[in-house]
Protein backbone atom coordinates (compact mmCIF):
# COMPACT_ATOMS: atom_id res chain seq x y z
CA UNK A 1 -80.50 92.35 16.86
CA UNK A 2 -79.54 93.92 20.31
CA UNK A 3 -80.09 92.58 23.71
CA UNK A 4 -82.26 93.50 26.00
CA UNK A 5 -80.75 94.72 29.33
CA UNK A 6 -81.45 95.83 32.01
CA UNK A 7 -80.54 99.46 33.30
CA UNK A 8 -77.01 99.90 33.69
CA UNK A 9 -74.57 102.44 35.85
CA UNK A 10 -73.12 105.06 32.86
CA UNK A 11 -69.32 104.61 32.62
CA UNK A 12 -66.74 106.40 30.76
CA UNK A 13 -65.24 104.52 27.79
CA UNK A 14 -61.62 104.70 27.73
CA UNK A 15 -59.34 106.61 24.62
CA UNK A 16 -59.49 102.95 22.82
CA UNK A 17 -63.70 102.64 23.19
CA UNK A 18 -62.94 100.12 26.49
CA UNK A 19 -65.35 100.39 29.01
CA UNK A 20 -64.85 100.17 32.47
CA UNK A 21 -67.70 97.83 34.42
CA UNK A 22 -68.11 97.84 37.87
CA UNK A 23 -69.60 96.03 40.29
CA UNK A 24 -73.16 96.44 42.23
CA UNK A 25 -71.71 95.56 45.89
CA UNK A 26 -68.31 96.31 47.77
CA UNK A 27 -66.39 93.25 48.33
CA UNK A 28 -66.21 92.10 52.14
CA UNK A 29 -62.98 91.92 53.90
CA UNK A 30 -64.38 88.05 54.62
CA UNK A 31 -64.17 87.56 50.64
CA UNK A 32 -62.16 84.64 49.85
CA UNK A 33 -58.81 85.70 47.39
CA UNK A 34 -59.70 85.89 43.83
CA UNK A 35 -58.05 83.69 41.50
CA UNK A 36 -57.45 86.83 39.05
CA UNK A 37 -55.12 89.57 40.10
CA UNK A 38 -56.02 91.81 37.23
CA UNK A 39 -59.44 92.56 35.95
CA UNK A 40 -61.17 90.77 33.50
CA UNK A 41 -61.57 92.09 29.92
CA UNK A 42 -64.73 90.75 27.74
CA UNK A 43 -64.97 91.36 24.16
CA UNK A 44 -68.27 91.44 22.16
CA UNK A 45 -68.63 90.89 18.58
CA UNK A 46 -72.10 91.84 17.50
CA UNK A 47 -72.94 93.79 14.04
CA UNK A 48 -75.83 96.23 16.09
CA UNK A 49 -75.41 99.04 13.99
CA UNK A 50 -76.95 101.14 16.31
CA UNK A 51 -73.38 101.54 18.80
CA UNK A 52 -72.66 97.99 19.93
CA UNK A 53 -74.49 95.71 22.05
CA UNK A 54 -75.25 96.75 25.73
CA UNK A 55 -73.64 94.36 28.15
CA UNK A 56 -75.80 94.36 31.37
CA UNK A 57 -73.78 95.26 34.58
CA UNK A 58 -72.22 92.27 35.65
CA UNK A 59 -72.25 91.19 39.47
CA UNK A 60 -68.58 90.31 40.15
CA UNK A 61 -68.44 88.95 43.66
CA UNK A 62 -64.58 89.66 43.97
CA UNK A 63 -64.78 92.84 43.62
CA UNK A 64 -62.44 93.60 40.40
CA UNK A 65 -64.02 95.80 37.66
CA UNK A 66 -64.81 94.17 34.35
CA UNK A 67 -63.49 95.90 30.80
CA UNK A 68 -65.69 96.02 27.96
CA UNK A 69 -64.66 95.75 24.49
CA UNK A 70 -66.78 95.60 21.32
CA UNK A 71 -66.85 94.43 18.08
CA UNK A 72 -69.25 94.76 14.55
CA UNK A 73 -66.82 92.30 12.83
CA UNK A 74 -64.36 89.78 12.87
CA UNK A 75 -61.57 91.86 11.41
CA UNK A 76 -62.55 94.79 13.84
CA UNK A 77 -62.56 91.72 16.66
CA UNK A 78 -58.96 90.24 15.35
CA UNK A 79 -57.29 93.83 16.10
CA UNK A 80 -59.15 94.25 19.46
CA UNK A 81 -58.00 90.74 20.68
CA UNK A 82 -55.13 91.42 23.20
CA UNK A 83 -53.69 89.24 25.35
CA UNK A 84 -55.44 91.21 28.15
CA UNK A 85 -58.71 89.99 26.91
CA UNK A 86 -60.15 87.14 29.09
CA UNK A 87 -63.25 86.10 27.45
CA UNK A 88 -65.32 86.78 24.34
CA UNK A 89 -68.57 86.68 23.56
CA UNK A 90 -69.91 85.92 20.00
CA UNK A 91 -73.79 86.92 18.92
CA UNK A 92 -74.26 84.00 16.74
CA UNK A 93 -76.63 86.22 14.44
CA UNK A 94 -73.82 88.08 13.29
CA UNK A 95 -73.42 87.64 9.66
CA UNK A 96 -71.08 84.77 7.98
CA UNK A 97 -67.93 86.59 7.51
CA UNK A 98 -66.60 84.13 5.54
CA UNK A 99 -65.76 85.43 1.08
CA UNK A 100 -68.52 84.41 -1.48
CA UNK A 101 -68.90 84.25 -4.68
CA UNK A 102 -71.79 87.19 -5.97
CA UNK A 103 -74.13 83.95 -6.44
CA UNK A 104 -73.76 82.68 -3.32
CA UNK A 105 -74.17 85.48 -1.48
CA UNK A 106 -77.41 86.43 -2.98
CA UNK A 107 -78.49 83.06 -2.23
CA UNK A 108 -77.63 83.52 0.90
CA UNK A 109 -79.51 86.75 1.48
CA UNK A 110 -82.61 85.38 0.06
CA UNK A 111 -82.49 82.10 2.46
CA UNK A 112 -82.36 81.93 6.24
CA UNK A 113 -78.49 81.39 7.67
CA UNK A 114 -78.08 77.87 7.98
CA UNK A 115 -76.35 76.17 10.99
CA UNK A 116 -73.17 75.42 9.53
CA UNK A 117 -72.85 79.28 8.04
CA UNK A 118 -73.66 80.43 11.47
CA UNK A 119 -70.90 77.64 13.27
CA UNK A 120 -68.16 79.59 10.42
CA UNK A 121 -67.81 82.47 12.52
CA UNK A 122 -67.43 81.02 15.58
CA UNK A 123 -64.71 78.68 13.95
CA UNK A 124 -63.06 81.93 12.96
CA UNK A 125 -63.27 83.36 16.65
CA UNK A 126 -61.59 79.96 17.45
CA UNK A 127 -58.90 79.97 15.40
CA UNK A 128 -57.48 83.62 16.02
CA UNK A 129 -58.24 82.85 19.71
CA UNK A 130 -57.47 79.71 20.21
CA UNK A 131 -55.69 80.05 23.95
CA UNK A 132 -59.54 82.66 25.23
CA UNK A 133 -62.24 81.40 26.54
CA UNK A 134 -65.57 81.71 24.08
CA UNK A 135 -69.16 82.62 24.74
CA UNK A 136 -72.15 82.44 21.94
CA UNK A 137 -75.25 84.42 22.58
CA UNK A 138 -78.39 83.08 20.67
CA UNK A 139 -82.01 83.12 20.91
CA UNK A 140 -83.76 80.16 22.90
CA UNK A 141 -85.21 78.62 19.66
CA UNK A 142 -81.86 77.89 18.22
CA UNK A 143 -80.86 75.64 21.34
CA UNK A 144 -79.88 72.77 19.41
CA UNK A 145 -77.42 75.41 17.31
CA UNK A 146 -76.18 76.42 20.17
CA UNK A 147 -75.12 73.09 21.84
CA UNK A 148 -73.12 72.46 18.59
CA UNK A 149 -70.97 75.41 19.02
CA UNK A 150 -70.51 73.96 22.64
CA UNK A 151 -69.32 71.08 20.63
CA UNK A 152 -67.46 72.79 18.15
CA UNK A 153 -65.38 74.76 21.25
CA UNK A 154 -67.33 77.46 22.85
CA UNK A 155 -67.02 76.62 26.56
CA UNK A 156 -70.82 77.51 26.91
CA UNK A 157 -73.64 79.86 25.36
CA UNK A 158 -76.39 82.21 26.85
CA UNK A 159 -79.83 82.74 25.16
CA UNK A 160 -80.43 86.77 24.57
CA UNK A 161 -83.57 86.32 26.13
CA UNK A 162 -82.62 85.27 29.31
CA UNK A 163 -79.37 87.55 30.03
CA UNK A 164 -78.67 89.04 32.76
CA UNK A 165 -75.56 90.59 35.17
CA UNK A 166 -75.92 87.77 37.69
CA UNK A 167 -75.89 85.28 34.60
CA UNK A 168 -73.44 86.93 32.41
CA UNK A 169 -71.34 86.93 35.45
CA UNK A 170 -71.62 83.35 36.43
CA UNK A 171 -70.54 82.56 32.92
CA UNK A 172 -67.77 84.78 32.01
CA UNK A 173 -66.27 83.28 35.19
CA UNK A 174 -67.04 79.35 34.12
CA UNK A 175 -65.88 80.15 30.82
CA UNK A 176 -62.54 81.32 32.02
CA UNK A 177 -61.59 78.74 34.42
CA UNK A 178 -63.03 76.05 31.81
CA UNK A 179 -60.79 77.39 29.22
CA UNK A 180 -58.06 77.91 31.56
CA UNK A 181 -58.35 73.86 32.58
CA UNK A 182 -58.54 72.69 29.06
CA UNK A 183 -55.60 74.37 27.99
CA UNK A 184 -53.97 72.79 31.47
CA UNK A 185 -55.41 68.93 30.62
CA UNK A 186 -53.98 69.38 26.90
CA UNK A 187 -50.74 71.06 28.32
CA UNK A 188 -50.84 67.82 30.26
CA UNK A 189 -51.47 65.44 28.04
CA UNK A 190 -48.72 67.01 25.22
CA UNK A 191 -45.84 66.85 28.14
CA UNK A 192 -47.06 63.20 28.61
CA UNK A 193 -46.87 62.20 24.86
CA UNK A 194 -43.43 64.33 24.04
CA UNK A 195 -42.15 62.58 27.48
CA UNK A 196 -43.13 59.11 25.93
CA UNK A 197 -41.67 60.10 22.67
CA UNK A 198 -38.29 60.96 24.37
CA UNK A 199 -38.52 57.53 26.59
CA UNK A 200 -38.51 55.63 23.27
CA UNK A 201 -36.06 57.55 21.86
CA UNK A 202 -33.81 56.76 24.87
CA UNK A 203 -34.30 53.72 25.00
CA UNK A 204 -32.77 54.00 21.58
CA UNK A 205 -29.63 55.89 23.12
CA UNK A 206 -29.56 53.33 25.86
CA UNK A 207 -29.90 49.76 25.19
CA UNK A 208 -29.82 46.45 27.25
CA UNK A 209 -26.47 45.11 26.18
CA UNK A 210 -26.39 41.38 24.42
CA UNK A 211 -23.81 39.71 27.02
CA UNK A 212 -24.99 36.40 26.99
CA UNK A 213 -22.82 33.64 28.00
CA UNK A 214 -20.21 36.09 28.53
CA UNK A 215 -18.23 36.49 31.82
CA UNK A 216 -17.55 40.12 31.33
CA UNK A 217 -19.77 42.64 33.95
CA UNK A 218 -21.19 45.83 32.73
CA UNK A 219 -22.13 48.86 34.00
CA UNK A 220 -23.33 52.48 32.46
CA UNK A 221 -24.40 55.75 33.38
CA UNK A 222 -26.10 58.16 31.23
CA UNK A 223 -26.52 61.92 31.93
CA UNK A 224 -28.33 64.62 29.92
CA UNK A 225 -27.15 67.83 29.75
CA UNK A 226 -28.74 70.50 31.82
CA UNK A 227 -30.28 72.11 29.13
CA UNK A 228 -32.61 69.01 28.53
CA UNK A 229 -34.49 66.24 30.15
CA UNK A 230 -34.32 63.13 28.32
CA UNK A 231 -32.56 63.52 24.99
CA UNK A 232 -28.76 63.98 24.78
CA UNK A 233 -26.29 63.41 21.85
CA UNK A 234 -24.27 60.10 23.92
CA UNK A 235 -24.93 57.41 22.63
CA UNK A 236 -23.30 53.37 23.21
CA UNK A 237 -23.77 49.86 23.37
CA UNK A 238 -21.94 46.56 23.53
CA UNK A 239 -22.90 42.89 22.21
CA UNK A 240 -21.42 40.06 22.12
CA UNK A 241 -20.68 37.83 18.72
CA UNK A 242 -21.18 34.25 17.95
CA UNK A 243 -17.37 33.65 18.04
CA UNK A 244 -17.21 34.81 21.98
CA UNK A 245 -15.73 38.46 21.11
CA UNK A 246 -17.58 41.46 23.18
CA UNK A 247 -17.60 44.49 21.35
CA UNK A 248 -18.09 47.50 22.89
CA UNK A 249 -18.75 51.40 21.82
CA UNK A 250 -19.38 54.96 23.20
CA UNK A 251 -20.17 57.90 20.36
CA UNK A 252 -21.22 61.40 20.77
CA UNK A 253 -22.38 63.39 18.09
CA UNK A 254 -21.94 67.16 17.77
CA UNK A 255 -24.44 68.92 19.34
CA UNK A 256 -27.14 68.73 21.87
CA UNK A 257 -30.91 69.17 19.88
CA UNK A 258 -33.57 65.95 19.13
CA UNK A 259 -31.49 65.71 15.56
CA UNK A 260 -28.64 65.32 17.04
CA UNK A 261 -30.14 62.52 19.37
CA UNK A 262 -31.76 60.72 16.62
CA UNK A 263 -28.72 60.63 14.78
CA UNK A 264 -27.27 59.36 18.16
CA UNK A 265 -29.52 56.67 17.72
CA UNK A 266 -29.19 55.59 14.44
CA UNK A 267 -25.32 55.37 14.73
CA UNK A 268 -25.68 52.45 17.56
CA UNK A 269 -28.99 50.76 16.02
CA UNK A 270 -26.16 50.53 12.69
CA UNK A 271 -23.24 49.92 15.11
CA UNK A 272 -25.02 46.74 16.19
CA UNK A 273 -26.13 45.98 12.97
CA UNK A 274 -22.74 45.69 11.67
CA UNK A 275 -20.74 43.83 14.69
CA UNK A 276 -23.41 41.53 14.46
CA UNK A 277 -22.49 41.07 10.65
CA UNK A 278 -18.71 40.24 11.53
CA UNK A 279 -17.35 43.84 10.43
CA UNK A 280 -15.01 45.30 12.94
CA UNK A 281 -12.07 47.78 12.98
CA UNK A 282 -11.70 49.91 9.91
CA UNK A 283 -14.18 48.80 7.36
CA UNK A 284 -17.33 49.58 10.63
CA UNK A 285 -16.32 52.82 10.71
CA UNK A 286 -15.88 53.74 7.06
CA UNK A 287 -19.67 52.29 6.93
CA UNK A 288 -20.57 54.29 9.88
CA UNK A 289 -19.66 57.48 7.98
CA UNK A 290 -21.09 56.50 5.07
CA UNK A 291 -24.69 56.19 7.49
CA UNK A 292 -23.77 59.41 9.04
CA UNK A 293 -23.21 61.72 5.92
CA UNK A 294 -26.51 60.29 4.70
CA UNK A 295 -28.68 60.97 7.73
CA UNK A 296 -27.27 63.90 8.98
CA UNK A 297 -29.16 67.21 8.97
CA UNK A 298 -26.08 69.23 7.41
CA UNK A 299 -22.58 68.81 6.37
CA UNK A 300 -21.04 70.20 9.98
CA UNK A 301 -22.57 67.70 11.75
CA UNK A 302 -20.01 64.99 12.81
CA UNK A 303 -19.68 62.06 15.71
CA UNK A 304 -16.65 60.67 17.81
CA UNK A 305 -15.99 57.06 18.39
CA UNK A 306 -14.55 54.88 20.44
CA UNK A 307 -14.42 51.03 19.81
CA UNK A 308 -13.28 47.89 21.49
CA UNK A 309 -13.59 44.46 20.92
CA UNK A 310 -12.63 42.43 23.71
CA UNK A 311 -10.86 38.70 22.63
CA UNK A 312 -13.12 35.56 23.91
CA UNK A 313 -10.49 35.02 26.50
CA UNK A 314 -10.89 38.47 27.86
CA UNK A 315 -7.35 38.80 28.06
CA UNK A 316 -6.86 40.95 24.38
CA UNK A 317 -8.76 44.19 22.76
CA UNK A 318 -8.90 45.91 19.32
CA UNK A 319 -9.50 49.33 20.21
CA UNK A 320 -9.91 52.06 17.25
CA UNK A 321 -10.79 55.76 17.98
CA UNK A 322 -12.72 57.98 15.90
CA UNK A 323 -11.59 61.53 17.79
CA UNK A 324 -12.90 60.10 20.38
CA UNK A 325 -11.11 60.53 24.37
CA UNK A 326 -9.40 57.05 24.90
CA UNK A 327 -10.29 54.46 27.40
CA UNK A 328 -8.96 54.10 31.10
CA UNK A 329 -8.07 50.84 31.96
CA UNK A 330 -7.79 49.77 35.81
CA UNK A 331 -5.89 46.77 37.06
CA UNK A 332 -5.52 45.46 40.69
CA UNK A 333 -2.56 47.26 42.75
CA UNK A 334 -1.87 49.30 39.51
CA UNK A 335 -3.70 52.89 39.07
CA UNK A 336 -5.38 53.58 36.53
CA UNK A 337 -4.27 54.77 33.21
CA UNK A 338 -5.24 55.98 30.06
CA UNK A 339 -4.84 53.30 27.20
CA UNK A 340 -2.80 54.36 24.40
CA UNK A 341 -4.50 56.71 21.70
CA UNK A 342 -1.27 57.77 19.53
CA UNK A 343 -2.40 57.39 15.64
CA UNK A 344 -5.91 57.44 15.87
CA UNK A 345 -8.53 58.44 13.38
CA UNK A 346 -10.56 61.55 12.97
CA UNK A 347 -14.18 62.63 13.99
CA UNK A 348 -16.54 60.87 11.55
CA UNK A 349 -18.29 62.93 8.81
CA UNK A 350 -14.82 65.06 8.45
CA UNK A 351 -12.79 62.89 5.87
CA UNK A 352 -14.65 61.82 2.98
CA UNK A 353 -11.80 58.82 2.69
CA UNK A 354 -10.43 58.73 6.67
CA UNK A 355 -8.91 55.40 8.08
CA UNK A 356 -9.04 54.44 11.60
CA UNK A 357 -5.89 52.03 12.64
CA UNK A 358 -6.95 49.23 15.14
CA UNK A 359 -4.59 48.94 18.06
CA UNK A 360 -4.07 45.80 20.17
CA UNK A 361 -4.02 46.35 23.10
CA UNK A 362 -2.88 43.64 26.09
CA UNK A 363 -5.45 43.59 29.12
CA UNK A 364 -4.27 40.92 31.69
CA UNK A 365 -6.81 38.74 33.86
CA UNK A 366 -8.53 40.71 36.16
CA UNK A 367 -9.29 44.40 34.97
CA UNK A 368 -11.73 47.21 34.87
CA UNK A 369 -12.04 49.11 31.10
CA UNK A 370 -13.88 52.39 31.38
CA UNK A 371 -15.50 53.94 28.07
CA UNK A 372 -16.99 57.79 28.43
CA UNK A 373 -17.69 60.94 26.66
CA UNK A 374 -16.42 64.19 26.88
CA UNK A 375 -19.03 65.59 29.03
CA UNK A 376 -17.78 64.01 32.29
CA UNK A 377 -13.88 65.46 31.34
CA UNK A 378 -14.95 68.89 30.36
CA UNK A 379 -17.09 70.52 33.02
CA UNK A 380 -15.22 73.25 35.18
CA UNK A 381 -12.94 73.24 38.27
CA UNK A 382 -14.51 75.66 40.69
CA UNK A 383 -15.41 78.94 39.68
CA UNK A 384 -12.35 79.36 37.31
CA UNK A 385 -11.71 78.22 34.00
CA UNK A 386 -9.96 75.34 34.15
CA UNK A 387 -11.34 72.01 32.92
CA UNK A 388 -10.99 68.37 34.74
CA UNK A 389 -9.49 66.80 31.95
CA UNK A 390 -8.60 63.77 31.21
CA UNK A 391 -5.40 63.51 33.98
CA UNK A 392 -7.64 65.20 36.70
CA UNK A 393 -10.42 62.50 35.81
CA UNK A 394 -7.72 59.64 36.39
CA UNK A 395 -7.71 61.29 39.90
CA UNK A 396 -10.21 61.26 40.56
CA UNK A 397 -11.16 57.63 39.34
CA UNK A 398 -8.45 56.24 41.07
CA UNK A 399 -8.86 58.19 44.50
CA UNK A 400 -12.37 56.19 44.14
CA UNK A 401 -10.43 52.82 43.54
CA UNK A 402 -8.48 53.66 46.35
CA UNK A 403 -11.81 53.72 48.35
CA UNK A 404 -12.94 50.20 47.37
CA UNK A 405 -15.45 51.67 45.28
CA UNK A 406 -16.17 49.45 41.49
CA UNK A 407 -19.01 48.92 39.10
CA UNK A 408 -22.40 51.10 39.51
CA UNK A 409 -20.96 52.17 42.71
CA UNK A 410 -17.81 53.70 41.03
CA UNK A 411 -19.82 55.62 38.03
CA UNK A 412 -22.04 57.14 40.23
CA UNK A 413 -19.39 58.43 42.58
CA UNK A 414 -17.04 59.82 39.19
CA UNK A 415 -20.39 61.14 37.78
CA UNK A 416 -21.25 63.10 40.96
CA UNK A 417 -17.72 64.34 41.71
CA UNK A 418 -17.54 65.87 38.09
CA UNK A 419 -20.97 67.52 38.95
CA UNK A 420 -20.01 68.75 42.57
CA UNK A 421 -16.52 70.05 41.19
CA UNK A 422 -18.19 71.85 38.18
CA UNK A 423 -20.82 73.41 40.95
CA UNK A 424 -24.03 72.32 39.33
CA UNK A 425 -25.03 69.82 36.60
CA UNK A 426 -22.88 69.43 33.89
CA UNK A 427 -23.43 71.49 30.45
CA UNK A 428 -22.67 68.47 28.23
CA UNK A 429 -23.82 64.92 27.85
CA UNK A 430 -22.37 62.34 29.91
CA UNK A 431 -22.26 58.38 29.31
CA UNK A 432 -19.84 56.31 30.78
CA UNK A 433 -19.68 52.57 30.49
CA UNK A 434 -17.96 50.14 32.20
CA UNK A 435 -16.55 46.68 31.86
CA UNK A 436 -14.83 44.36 34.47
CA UNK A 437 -13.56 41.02 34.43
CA UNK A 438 -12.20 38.96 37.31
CA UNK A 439 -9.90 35.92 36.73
CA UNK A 440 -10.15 33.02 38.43
């Protein structure tokens, strides 16, 4: 059935049947900015065999024109839907669109078009347009049909009776800015749930360390790559057993997505799990592969390692590496120095049947032992090519020893250094964890 309009200025259609509407009144130099920098584009879907229903000119206060497309069916509508287009509007009396069997579609000629068989096309309209606004037109008996489709997702509907340019106006421009909001809000609240989901997964990465009755300090710093917010591959943690041993670990898996992370995460949670059981040395890490070629998301995936576990006197460590950088360990009016890392083990998930040697190693009294990834070694030197590295990171750590600087204080500094001398944040994950212990 088509609308009733009033008389309207004649306008050439463009080549693809888009009409051109403009407005009544000039727009005043005193016109406030319009939120839209290009004109609007509204596209009817109607079935008015006659040539499409006749849109009454619509009072635009901004002065941009207004594009007219039209529709007789959905599949006409799906191939006119451009991103261009800012708004549709759907004549609810269009016929369902949706297949039938022969029965049921001579039952449905012979009955009047139920609610629900009305509500399918504008379903349809809302799921190839799910990011437009949407506008129903109905008669003023069907009222309560057309609040539904309100509730279904039409930002609002007009009755046919009742349109006009001022009203069609009005709504095209509530529609739009509705839309435009709701897509904002749910924006809004996604960012707020995926930023919630990759707190808890961090917290995974990064966990309060079980020191307890130990006289050992500890302090960490955790970095994300640039490339992401939250989520990195780094992972550690450090407990300490019944028996007075502190065992401590750094990891970083290969790569830099949320599998990668999770895996991250997994590794420590079965770390823990482990130490906590009394393995150590060798037989933790052949587990830990064993957990890693079950849980990772393909064969290339592997994970360095790097474990210590510090005596209950805190003068002894077991330290095993699983291609993982070695330690630095700091002692007072020595510099600092790389522990030893000859005869190490490989990269887990590389060797189905690897071993990783333990190596004591003798600490002293008083010391600092720094664990970290490769992040905080490999970003650049200036504009060049040429890495820190591991002998321009003891530089730099002990230029910062030489300033008095230990604990939080110290990571933050070696952190920031790595970043300034790499000239913007660094491409890889960084963790760094450090434990100190003072005699006396």
């Amino acid at each position: 059935m088509p609308v009733p309009v009033p008389r309207q200025r004649d306008t050439p259609a463009t080549e693809s049947g888009e009409a051109v509407l403009h407005t009544a009144a000039p727009p005043t130099a005193a016109a406030p900015a319009a939120p839209h920098t290009t004109p609007l584009t509204l596209l009817v879907i109607e079935d008015d065999p006659a040539g499409g229903l006749t849109v009454p000119e619509i009072l635009d206060t901004d002065g941009h024109r207004i594009r007219l497309r039209t529709a007789r069916n959905l599949t006409e509508a799906e191939r006119l839907l451009t991103p261009d287009v800012h708004c549709i509007l759907l004549d609810l009396s269009l016929p369902d669109a949706s297949p039938r069997t022969p029965a049921a579609a001579t039952a449905a000629a012979m009955a009047t078009a139920t609610a629900v068989d009305q509500l399918a096309n504008l379903r349809q309209v809302l799921r190839i347009a799910p990011r437009h606004a949407v506008l129903v037109l109905t008669a003023e008996a069907d009222a309560e049909r057309a609040a539904e489709a309100v509730r279904v997702g039409a930002q609002d509907f007009l009755f046919r009776d009742e349109l006009d340019g001022r009203l069609l106006s009005r709504a095209i421009r509530y529609a739009v800015e509705r839309k435009r909001a709701d897509i904002a809000q749910y924006k809004l609240a996604e960012s707020k749930l995926r930023a919630q989901e990759n707190a808890r997964l961090e917290r995974g990465l990064l966990p309060n360390p079980l020191l307890e009755g130990s006289d050992l300090r500890f302090a960490a710093r955790y970095r994300p790559g640039r490339s992401r917010a939250l989520l990195g591959g780094d992972f550690y943690d450090t407990v300490r057993t019944p028996d007075g041993t502190v065992h401590a670990m750094i990891g970083d898996v290969c790569g830099h997505g949320p599998d990668e992370a999770a895996l991250g995460v997994e590794l420590r949670i079965a770390w823990r799990a482990l130490t906590l059981a009394g393995l150590c040395g060798d037989d933790l890490l052949s587990t830990l592969q064993q957990v890693l070629e079950v849980e990772r998301p393909c064969e290339e995936i592997f994970a360095t390692l790097c474990t210590v576990d510090i005596s209950p006197d805190g003068r002894r460590a077991g330290l095993c590496l699983a291609g993982h950088p070695a330690p630095l360990i700091s002692r007072p009016g020595r510099p600092a120095r790389l522990l030893p890392y000859e005869n190490s083990g490989p990269a887990l998930g590389l060797l189905p049947r690897a071993r990783w040697p333990r190596r004591q190693v003798e600490l002293g009294g008083t010391w600092s032992l720094m664990l970290y990834t490769d992040g905080l070694i490999e970003g650049r030197i200036g504009e060049g090519k040429e890495r820190l590295g591991q002998d321009g990171m003891v530089e730099m750590i002990n230029r910062h020893l030489d300033r008095g600087l230990s604990g939080e204080s110290l990571l933050e500094a070696s952190v920031t250094e790595a970043r300034r001398l790499n000239g913007g944040e660094l491409t890889d994950d960084v963790a760094v964890v450090l434990l100190s212990r003072a005699e006396g």
